[in-house]
N, C-alpha and C. Protein backbone atom coordinates (compact mmCIF):
# COMPACT_ATOMS: atom_id res chain seq x y z
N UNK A 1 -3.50 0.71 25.62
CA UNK A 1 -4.57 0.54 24.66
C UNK A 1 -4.87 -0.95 24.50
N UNK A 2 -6.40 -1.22 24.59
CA UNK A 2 -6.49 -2.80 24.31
C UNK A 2 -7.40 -2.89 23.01
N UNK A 3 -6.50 -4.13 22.45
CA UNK A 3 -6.69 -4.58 21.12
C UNK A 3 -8.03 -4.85 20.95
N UNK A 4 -8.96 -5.01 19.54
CA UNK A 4 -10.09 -6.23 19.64
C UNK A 4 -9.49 -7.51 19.71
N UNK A 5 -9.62 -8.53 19.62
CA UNK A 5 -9.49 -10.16 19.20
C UNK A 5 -9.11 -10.55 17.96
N UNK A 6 -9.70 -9.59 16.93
CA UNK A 6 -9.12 -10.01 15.36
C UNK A 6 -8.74 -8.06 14.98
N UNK A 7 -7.76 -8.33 14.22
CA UNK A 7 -7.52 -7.15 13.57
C UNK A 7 -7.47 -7.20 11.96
N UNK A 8 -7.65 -6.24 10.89
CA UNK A 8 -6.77 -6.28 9.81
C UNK A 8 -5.34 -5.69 9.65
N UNK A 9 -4.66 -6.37 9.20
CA UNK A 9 -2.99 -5.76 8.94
C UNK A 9 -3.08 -5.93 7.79
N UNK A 10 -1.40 -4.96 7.62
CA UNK A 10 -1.22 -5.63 6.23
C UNK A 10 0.42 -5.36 6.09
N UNK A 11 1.34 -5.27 5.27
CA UNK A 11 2.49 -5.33 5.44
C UNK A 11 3.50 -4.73 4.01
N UNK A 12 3.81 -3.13 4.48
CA UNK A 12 3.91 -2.52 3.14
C UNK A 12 5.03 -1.89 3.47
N UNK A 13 5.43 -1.10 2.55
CA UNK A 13 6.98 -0.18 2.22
C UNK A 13 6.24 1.30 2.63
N UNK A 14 6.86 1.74 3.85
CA UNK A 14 6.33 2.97 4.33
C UNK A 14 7.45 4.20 3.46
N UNK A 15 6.91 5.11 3.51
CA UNK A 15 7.54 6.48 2.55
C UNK A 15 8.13 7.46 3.38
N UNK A 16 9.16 8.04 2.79
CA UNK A 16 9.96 9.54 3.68
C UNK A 16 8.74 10.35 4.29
N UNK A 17 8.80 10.78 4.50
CA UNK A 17 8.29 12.67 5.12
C UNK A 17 8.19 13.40 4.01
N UNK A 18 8.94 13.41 3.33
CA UNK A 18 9.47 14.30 1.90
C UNK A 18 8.73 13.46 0.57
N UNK A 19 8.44 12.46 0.65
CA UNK A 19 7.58 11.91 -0.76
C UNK A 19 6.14 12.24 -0.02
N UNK A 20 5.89 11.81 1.31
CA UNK A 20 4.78 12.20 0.86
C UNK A 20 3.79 12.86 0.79
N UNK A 21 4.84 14.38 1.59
CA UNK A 21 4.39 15.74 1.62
C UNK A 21 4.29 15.91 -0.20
N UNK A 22 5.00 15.90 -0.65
CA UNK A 22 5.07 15.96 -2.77
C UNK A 22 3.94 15.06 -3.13
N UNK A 23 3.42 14.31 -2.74
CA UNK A 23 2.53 12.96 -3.19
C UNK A 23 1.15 14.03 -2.21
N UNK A 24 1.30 14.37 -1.29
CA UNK A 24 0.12 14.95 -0.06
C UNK A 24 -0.31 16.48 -1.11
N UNK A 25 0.84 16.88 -1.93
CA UNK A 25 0.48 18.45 -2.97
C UNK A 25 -0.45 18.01 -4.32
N UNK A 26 0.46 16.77 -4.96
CA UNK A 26 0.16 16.03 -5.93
C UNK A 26 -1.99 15.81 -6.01
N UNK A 27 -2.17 15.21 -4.81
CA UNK A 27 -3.03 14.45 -4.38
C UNK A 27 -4.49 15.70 -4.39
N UNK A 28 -3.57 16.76 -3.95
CA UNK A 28 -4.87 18.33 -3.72
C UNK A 28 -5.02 18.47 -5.26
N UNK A 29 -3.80 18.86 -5.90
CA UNK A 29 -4.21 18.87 -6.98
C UNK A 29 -5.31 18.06 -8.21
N UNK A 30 -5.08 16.43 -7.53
CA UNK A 30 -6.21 15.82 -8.49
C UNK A 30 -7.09 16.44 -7.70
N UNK A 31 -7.14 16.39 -6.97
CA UNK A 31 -8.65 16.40 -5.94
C UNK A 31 -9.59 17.52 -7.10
N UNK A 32 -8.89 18.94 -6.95
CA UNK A 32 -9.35 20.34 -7.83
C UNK A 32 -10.06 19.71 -8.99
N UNK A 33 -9.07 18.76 -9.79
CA UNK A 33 -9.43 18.81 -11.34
C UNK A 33 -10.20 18.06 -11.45
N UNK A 34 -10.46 16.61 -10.22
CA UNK A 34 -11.57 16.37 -10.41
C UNK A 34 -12.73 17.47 -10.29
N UNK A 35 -13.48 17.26 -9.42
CA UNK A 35 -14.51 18.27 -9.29
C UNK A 35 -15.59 17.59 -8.85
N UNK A 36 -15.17 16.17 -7.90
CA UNK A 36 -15.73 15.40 -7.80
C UNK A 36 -15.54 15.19 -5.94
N UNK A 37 -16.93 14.69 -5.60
CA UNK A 37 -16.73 14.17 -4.14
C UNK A 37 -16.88 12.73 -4.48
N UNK A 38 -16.76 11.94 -5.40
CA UNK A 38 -16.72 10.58 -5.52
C UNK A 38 -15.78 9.83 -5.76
N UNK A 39 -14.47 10.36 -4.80
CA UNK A 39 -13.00 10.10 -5.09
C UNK A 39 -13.20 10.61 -3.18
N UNK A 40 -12.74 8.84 -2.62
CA UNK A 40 -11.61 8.98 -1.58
C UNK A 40 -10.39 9.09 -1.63
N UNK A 41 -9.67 10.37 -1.30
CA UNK A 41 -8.33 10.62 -1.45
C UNK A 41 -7.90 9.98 -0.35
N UNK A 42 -6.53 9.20 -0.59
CA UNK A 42 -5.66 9.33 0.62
C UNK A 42 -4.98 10.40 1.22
N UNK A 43 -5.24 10.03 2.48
CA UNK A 43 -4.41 10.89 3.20
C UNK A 43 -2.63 11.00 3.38
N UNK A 44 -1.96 12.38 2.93
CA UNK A 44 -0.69 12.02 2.84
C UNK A 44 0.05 11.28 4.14
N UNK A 45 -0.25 11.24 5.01
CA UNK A 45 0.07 10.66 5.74
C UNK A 45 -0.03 9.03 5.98
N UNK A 46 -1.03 8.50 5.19
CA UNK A 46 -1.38 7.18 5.28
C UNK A 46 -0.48 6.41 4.17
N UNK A 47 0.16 7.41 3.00
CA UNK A 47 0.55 6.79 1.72
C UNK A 47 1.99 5.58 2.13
N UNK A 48 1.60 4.61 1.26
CA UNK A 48 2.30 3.44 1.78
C UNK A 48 2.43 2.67 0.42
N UNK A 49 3.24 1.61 0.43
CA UNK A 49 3.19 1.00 -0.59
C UNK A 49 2.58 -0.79 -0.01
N UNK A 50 1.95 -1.45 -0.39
CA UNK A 50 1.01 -2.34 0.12
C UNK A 50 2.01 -3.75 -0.75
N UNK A 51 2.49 -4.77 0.56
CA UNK A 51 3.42 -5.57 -0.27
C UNK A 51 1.70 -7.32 0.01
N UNK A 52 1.37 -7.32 1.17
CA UNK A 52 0.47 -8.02 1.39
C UNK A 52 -0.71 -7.69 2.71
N UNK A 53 -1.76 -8.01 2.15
CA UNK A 53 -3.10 -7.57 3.11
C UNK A 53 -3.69 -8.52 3.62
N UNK A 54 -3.89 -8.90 4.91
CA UNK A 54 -4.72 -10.11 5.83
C UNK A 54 -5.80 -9.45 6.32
N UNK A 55 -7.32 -9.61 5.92
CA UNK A 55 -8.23 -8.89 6.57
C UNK A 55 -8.80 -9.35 7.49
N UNK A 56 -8.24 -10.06 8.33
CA UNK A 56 -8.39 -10.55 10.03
C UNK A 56 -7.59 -11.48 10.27
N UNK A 57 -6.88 -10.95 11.46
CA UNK A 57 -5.46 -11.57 11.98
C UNK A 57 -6.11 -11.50 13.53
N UNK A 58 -6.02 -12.67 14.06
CA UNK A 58 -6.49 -13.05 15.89
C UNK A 58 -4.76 -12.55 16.14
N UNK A 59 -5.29 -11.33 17.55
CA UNK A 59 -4.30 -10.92 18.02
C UNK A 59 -2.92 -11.57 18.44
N UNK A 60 -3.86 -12.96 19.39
CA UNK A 60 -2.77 -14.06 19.48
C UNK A 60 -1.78 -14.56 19.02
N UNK A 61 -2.27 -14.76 17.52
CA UNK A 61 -2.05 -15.23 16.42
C UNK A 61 -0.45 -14.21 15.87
N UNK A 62 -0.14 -12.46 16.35
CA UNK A 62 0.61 -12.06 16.31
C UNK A 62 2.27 -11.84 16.14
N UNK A 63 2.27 -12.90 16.78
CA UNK A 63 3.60 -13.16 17.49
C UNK A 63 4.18 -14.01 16.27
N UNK A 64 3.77 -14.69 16.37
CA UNK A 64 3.75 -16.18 15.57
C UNK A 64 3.81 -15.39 14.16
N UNK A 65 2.71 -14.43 13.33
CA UNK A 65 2.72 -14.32 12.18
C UNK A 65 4.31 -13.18 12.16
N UNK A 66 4.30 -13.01 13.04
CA UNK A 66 5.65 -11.58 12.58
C UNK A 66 6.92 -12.41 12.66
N UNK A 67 6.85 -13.58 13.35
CA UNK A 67 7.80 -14.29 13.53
C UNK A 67 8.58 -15.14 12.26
N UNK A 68 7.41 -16.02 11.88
CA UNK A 68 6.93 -16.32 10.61
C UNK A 68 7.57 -15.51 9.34
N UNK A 69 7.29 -14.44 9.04
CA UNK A 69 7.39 -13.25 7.58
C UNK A 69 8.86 -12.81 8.31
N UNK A 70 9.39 -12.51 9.73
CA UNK A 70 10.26 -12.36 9.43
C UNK A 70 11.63 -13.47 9.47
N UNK A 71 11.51 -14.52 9.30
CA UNK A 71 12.00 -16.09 9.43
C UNK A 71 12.18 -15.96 7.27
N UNK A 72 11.53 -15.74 7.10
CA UNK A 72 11.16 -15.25 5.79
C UNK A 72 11.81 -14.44 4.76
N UNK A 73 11.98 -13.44 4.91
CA UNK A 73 12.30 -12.03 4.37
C UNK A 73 13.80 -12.00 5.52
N UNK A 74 13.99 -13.19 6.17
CA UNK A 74 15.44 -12.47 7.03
C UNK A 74 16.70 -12.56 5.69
N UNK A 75 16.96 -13.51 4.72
CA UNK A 75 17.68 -13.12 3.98
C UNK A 75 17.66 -11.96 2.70
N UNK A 76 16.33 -11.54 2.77
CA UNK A 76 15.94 -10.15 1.74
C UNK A 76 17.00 -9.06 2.14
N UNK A 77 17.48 -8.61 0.86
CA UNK A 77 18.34 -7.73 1.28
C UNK A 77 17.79 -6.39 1.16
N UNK A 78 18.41 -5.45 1.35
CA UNK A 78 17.55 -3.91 1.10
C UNK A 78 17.68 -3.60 -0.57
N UNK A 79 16.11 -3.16 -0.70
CA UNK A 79 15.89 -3.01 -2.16
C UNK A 79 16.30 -1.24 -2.57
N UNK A 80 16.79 -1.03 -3.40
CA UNK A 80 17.15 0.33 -3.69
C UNK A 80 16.95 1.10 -4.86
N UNK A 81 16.40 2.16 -5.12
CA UNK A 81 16.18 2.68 -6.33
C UNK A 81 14.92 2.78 -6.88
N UNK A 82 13.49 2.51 -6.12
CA UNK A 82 12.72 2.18 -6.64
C UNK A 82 11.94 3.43 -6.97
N UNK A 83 10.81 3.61 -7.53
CA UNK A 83 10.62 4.81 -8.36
C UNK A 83 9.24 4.63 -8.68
N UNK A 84 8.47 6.18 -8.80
CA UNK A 84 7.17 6.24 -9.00
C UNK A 84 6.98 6.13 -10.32
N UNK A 85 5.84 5.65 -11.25
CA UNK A 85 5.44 5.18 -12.58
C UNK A 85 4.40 6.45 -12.59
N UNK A 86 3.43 5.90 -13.92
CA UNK A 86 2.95 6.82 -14.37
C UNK A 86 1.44 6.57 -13.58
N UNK A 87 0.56 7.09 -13.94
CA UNK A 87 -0.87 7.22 -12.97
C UNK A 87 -1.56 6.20 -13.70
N UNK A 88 -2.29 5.45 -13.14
CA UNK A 88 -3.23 4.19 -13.62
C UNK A 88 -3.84 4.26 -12.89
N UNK A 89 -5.52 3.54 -13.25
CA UNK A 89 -6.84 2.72 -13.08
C UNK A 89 -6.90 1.19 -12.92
N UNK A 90 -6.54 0.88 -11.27
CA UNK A 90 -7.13 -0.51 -11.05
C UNK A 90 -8.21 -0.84 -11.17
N UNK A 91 -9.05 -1.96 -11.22
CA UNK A 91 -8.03 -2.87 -11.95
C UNK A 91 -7.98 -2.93 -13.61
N UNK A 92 -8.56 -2.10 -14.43
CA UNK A 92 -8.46 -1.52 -15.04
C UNK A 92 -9.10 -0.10 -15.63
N UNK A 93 -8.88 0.53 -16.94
CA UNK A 93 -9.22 1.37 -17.25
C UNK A 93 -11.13 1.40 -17.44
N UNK A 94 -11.34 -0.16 -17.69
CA UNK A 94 -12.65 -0.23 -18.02
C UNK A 94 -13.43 -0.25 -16.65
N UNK A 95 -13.31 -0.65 -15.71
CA UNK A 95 -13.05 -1.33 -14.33
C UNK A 95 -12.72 -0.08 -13.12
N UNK A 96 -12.78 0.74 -13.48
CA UNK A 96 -11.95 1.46 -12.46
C UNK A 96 -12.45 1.79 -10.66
N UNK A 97 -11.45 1.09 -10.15
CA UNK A 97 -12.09 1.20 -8.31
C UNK A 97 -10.74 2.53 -7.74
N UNK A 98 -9.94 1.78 -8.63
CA UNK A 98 -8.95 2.60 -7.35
C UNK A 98 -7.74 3.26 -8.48
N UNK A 99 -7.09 4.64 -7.88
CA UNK A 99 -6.24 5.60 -8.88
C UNK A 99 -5.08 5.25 -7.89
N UNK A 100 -3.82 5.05 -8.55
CA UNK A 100 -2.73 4.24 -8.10
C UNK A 100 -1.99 5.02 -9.39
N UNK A 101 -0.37 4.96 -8.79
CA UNK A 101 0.70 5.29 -8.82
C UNK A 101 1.60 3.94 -9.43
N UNK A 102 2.12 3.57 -10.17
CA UNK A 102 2.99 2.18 -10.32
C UNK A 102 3.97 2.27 -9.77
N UNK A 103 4.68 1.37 -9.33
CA UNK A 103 5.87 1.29 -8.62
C UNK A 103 7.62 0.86 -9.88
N UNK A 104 8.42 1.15 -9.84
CA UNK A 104 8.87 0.69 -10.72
C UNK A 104 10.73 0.26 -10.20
N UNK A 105 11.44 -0.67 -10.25
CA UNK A 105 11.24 -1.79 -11.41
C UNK A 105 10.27 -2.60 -9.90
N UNK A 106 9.05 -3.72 -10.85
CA UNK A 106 8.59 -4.35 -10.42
C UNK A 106 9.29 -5.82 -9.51
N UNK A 107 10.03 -6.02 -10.10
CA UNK A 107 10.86 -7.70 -9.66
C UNK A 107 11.06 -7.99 -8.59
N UNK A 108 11.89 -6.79 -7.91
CA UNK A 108 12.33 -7.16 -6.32
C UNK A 108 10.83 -7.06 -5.72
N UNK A 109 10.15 -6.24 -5.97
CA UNK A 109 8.60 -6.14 -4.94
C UNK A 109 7.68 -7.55 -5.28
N UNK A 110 8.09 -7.97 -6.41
CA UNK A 110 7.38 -9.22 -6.16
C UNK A 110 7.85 -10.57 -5.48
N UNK A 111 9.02 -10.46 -5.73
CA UNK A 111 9.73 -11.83 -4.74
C UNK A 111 9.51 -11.51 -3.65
N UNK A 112 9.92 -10.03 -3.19
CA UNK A 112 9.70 -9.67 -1.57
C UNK A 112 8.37 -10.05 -1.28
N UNK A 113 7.22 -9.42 -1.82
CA UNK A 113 5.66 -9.85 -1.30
C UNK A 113 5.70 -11.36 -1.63
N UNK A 114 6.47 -12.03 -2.14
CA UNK A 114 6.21 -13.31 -2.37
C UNK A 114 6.58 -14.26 -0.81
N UNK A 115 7.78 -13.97 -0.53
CA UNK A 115 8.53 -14.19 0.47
C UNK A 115 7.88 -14.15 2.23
N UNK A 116 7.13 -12.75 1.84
CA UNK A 116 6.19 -12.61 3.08
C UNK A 116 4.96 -13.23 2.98
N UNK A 117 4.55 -13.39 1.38
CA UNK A 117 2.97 -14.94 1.31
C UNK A 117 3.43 -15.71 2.28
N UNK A 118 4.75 -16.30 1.82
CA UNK A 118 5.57 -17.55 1.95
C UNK A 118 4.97 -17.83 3.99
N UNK A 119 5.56 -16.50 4.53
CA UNK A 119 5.73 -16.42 5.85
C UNK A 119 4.00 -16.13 6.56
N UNK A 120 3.01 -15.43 5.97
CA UNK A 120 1.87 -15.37 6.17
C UNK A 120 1.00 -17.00 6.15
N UNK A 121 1.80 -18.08 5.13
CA UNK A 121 1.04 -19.01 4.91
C UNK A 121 1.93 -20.00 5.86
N UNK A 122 2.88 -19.78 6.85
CA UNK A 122 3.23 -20.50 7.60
C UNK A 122 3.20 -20.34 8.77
N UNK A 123 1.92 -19.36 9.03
CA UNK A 123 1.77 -18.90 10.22
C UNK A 123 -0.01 -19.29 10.07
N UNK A 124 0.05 -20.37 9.28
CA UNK A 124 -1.69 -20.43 8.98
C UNK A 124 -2.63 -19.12 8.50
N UNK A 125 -2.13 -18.70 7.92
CA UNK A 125 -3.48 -17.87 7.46
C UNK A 125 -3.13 -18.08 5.75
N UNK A 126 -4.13 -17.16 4.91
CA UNK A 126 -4.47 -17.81 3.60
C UNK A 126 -3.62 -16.41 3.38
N UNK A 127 -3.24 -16.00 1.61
CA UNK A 127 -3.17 -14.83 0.98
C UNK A 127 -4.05 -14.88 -0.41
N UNK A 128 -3.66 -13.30 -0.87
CA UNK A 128 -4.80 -13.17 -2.05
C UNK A 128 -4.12 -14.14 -2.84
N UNK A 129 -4.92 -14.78 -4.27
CA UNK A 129 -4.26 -15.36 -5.24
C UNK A 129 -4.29 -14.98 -6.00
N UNK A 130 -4.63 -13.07 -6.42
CA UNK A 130 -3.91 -12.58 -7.50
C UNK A 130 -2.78 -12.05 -7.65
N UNK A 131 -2.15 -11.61 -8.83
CA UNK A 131 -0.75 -12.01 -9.30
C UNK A 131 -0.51 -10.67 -8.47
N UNK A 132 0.79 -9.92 -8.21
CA UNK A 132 1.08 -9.00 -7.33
C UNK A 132 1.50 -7.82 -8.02
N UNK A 133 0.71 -6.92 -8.22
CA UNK A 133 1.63 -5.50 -8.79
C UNK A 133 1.84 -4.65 -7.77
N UNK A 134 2.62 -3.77 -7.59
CA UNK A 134 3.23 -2.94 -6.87
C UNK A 134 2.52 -1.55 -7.06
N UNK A 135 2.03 -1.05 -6.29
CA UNK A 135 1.25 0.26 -6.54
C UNK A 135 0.82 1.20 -5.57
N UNK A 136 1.06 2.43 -5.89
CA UNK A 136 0.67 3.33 -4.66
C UNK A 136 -0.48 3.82 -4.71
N UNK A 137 -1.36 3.37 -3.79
CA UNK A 137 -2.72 4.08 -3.85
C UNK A 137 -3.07 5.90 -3.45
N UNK A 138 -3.63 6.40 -4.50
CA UNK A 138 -3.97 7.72 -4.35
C UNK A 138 -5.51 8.07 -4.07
N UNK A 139 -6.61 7.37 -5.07
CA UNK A 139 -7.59 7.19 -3.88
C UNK A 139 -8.66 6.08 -4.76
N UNK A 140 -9.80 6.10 -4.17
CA UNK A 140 -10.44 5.39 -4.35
C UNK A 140 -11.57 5.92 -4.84
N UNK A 141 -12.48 5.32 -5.81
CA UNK A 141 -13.14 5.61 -6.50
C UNK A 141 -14.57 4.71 -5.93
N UNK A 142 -15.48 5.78 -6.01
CA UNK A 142 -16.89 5.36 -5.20
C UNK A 142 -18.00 4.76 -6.15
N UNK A 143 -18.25 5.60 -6.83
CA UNK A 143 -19.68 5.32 -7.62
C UNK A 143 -18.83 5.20 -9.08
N UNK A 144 -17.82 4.22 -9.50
CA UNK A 144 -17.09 4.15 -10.94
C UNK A 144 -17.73 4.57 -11.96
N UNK A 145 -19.13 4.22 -12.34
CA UNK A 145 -19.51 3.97 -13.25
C UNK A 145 -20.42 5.18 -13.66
N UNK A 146 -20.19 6.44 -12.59
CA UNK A 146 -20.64 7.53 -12.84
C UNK A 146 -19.51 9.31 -13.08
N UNK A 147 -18.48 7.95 -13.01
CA UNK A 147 -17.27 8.84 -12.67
C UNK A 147 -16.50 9.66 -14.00
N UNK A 148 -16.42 10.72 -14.32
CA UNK A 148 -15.84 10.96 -15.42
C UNK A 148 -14.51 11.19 -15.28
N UNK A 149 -13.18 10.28 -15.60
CA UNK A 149 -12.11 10.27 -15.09
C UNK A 149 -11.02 11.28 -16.16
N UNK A 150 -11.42 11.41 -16.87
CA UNK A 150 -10.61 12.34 -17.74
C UNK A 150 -9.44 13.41 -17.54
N UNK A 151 -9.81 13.98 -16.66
CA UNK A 151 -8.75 14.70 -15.85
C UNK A 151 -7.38 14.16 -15.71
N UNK A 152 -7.74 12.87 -15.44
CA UNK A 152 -6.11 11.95 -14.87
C UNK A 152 -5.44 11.97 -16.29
N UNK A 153 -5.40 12.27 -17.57
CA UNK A 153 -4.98 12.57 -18.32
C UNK A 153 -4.11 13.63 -19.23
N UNK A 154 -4.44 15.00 -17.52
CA UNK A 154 -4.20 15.73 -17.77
C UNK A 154 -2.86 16.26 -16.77
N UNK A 155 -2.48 14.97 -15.77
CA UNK A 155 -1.62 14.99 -14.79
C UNK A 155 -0.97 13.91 -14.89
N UNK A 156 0.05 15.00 -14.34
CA UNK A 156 1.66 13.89 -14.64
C UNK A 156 2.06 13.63 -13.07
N UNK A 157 2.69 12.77 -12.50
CA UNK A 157 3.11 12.30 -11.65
C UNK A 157 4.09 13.39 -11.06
N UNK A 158 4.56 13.62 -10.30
CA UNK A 158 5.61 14.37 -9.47
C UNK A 158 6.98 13.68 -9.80
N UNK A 159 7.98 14.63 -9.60
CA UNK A 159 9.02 13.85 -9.23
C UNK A 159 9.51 13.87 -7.82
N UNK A 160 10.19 12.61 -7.55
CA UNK A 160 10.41 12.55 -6.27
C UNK A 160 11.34 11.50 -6.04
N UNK A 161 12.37 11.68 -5.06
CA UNK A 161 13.42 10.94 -4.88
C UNK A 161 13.07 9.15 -4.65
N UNK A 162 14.21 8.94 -5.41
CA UNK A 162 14.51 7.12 -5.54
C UNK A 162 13.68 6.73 -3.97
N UNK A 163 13.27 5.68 -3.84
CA UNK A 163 13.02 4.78 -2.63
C UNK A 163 13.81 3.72 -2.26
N UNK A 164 14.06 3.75 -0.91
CA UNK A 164 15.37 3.00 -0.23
C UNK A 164 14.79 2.19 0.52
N UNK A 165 14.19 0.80 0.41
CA UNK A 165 13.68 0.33 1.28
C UNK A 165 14.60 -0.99 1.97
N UNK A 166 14.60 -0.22 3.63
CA UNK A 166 15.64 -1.16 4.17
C UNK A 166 14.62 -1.87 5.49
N UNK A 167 13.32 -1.37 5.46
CA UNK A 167 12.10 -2.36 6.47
C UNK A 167 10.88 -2.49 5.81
N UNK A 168 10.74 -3.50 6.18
CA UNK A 168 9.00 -3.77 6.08
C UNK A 168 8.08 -3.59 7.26
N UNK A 169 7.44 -2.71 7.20
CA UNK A 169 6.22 -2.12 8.57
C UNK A 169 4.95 -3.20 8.55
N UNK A 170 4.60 -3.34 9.11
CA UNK A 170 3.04 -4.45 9.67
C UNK A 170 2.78 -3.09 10.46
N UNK A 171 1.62 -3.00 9.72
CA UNK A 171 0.16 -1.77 10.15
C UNK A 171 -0.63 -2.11 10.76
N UNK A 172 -1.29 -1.83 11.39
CA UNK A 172 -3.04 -2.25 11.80
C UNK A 172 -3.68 -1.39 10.98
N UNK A 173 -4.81 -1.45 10.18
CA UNK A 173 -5.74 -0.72 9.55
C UNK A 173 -7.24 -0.69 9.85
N UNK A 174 -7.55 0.36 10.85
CA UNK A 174 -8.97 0.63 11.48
C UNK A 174 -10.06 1.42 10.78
N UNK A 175 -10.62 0.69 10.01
CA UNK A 175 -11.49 1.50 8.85
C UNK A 175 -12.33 2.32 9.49
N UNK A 176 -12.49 3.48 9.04
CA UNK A 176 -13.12 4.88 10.02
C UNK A 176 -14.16 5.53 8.53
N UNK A 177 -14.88 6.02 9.38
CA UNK A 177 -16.00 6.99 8.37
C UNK A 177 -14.72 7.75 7.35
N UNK A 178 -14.02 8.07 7.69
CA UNK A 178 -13.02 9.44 7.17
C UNK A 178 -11.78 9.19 6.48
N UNK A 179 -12.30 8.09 6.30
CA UNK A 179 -10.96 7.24 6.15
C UNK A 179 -9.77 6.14 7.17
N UNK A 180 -9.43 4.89 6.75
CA UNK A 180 -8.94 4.06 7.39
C UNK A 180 -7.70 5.04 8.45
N UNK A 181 -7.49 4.31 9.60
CA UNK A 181 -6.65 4.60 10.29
C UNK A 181 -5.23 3.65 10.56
N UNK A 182 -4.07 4.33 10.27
CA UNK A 182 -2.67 2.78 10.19
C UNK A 182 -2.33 3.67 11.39
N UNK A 183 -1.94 2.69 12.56
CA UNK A 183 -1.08 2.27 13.18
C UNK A 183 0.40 1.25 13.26
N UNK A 184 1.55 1.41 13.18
CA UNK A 184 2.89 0.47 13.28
C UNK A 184 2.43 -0.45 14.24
N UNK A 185 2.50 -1.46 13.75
CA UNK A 185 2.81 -2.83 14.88
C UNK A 185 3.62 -2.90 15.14
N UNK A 186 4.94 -2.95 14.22
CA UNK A 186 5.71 -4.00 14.00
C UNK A 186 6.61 -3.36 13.15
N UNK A 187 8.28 -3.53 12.87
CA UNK A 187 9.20 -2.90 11.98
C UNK A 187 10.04 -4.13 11.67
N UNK A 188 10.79 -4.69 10.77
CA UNK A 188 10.99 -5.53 10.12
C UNK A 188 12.28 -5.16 9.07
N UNK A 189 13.57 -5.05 9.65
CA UNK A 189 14.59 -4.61 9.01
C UNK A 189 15.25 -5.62 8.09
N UNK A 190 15.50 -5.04 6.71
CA UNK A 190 15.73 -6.13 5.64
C UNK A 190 17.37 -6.00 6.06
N UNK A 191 18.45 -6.98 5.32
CA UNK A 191 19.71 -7.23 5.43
C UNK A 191 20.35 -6.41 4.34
């Protein structure tokens, strides 16, 4: 398969089989109570946890950036225990683009995404400069401001086993009519 010249990646905490078949049931269910086609759901298969996003990376440029983040994150140790929160409205309730999952405890996911800025910005490229929350995206919200979100009030999160994260994955993300497409680049084993 040959690459384009620039890609988007991004570099997140991938999920069991088992969260996110429970997160893939979860997900039908909003879908119902909305009653809405103005909600992109994710696909259970795509669900990921998003530590940092580069929306064009020169292929070249590859080597060097994985080299980089993992030069980086090589003393990160494996984070353990981490856990789904309650359902929220990025970026906020007034505001709403995207229906997300919180991640919880926050601390280790922010030094970690900090760690891989660290390694993204020493491989020359820029990162976002807002502050970093940890969140699982469930879907995305189209026309906000016509959206009656009420429902999400009426759903509780799943339960589902602790998260053990002992790699960090680098995706490619190929935005498609139907929704984005991730491909693994790259696997990135913490200590």
């Amino acid at each position: 398969m040959t690459l384009p010249p620039v890609i988007r990646v991004f570099f997140a905490i991938d999920l069991s089989e088992s969260i996110k078949e429970k997160l893939g049931s979860f997900i039908s269910i909003l879908k119902k109570k909305s009653r809405s086609y103005g909600i992109r759901w994710a696909k259970p298969e795509n669900l990921h946890i998003t530590l940092q996003f580069l929306p064009e990376v020169k292929m070249e440029h590859l080597p060097v950036l994985n080299e980089k983040v993992r030069a980086e994150i090589n003393e990160a140790a494996k984070i353990s225990n981490l856990a789904l929160g309650s359902l929220h409205l990025f970026p906020s309730p007034y505001r709403p683009r995207v229906i997300v999952l919180d991640i919880i405890p926050q601390d280790e996911l922010v030094i970690l995404s900090g760690r891989i800025g660290e390694g993204i910005k020493a491989a020359n490229y820029e990162i976002e400069n807002r502050p970093f929350r940890a969140h699982l995206t469930l879907g995305r919200i189209k026309q906000p401001q016509e959206m009656n979100l009420s429902f999400l009030s009426e759903c509780k999160a799943p339960e589902v086993e602790k998260i053990d994260v002992s790699e960090i994955v680098l995706f490619r993300s190929e935005p498609q009519p139907e929704g984005s497409k991730y491909t693994v680049m790259e696997k990135i084993t913490l200590n």
